[in-house]
Protein backbone atom coordinates (compact mmCIF):
# COMPACT_ATOMS: atom_id res chain seq x y z
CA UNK A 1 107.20 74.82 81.99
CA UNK A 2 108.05 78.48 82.25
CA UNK A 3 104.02 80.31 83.25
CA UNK A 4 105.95 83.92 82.87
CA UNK A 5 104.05 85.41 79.92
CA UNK A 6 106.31 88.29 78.08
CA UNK A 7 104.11 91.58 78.73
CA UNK A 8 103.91 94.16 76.24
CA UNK A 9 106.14 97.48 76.94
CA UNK A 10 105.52 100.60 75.65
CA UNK A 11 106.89 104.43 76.40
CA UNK A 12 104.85 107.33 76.65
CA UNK A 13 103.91 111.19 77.57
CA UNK A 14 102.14 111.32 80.92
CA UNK A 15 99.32 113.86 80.01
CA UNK A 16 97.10 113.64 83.32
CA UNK A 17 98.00 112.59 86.84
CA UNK A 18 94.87 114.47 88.55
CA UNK A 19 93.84 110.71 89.40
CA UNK A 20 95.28 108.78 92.87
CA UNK A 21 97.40 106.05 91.60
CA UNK A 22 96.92 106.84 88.14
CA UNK A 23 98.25 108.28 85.20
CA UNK A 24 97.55 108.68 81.94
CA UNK A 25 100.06 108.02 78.73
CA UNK A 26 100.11 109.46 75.70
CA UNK A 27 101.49 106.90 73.29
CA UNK A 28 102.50 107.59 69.99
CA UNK A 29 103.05 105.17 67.12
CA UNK A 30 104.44 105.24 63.32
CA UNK A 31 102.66 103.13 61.02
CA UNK A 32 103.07 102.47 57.06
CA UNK A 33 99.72 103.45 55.50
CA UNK A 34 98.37 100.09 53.97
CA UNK A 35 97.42 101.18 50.72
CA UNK A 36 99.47 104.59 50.09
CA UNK A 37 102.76 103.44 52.00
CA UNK A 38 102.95 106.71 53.53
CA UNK A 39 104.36 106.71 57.24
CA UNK A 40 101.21 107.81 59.62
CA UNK A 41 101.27 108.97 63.51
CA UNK A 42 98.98 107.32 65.26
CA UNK A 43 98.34 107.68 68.83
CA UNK A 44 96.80 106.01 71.64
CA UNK A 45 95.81 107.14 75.63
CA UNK A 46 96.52 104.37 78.39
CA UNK A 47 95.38 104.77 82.03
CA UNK A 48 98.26 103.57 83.71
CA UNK A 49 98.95 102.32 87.61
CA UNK A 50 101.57 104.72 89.40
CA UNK A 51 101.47 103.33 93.05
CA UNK A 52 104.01 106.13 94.47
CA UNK A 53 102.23 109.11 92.49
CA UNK A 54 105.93 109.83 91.47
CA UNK A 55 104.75 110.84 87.55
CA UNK A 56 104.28 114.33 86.76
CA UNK A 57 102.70 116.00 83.46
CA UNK A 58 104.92 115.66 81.00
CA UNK A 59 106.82 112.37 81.87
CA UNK A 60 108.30 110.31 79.53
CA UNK A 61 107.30 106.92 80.87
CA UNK A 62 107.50 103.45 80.50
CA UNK A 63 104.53 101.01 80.91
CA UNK A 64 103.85 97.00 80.85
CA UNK A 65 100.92 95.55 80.76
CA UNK A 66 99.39 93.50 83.80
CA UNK A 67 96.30 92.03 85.46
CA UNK A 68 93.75 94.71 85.09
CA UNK A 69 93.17 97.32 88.42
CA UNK A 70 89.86 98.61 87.39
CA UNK A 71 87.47 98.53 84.28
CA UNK A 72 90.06 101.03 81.95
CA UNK A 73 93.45 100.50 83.79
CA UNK A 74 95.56 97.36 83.00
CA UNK A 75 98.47 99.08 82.51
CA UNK A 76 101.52 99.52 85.20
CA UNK A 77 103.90 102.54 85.11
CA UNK A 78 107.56 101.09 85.33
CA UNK A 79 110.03 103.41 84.99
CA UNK A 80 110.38 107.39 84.94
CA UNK A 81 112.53 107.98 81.94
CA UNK A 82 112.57 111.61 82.14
């Protein structure tokens, strides 16, 4: 039996790095309105571990989720996209 579990991956804007070893990610998402059908931004913050302090303001980056490092951040940065 495989005990990998699939973590969820998701690409944001890093809007804060003022933190040691941590970021935070702007994460926008498009979502059909459930009763009008319109298409909707909605958008999400995510404190984020960056072990390196390699992210900068302004980042795109992309983050998995993990075992939590504190009481807000269970979130790892995984790649610098841009």
């Amino acid at each position: 039996m495989n005990n990998e579990k699939l973590n969820r991956i998701l690409s944001g804007k890093v809007t804060s790095n003022k933190m040691d070893k941590t970021v935070t990610v702007l994460v926008d998402r498009r979502v059909k309105h459930p009763l009008y059908g319109k298409i909707i931004s909605r958008s999400k913050k995510y404190h984020a571990h960056d072990e390196t302090n390699a992210s900068k303001i302004g980042d795109i980056v992309l983050i998995e989720e993990c075992r939590p490092f504190s009481k807000t951040k269970s979130w790892r940065v995984v790649k610098i996209l841009s």
